[in-house]
Protein backbone atom coordinates (compact mmCIF):
# COMPACT_ATOMS: atom_id res chain seq x y z
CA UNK A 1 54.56 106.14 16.60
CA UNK A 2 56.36 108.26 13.36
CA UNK A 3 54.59 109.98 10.56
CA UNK A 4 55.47 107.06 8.64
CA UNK A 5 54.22 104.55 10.80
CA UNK A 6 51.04 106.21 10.82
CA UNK A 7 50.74 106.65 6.65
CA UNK A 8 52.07 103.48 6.48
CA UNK A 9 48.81 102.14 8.86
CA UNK A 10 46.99 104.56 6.65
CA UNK A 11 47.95 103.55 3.03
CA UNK A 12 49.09 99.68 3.57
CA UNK A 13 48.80 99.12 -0.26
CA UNK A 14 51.89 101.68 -0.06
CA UNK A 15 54.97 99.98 -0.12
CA UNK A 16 57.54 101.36 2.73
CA UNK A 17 60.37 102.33 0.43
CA UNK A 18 57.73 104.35 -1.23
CA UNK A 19 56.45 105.90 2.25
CA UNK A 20 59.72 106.66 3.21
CA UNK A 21 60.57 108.81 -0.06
CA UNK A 22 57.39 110.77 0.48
CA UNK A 23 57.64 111.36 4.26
CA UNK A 24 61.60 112.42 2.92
CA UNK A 25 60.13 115.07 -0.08
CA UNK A 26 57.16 116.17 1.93
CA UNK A 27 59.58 117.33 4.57
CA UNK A 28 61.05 119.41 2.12
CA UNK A 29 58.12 120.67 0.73
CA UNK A 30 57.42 122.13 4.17
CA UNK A 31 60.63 123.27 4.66
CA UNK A 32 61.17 125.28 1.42
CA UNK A 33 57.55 126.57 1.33
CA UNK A 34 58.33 128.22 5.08
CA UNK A 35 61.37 129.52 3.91
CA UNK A 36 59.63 131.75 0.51
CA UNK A 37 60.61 129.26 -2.36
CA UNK A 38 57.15 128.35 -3.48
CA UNK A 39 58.32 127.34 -7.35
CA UNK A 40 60.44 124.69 -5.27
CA UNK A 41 58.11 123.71 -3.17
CA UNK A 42 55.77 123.13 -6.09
CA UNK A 43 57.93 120.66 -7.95
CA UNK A 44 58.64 119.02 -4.83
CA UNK A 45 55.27 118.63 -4.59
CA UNK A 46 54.80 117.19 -8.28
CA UNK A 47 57.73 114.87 -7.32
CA UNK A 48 55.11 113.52 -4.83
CA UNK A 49 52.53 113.57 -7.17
CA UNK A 50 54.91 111.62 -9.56
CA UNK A 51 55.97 108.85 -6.46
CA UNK A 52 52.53 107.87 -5.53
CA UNK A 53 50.16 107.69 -8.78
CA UNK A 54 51.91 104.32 -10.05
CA UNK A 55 51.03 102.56 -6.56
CA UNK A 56 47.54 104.40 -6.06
CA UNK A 57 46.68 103.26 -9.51
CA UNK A 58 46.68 100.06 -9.25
């Protein structure tokens, strides 16, 4: 089973397209936080912020 299967089982009111996008920018967030950019990291990590709050809103 992927990471997105399993946040997908997790967060069903999640639509996929929307799982898949933050599987995509959390990847990066990991990524660019390993490598020392942290100010990058952190708006990736707003663009997550930004994805999710319409659908967890509702």
């Amino acid at each position: 089973m992927t990471r997105v299967d399993d946040l997908q089982k997790k967060y069903p009111m999640i639509p996929q397209d929307i799982v898949l996008k933050w599987e995509f920018v959390s990847h990066g967030v990991r990524d660019r936080a390993q490598g020392g950019h942290i100010e990058k990291a952190l708006r990736d990590e707003q663009r997550i912020v930004t994805l999710l709050a319409p659908v967890l809103d509702q």
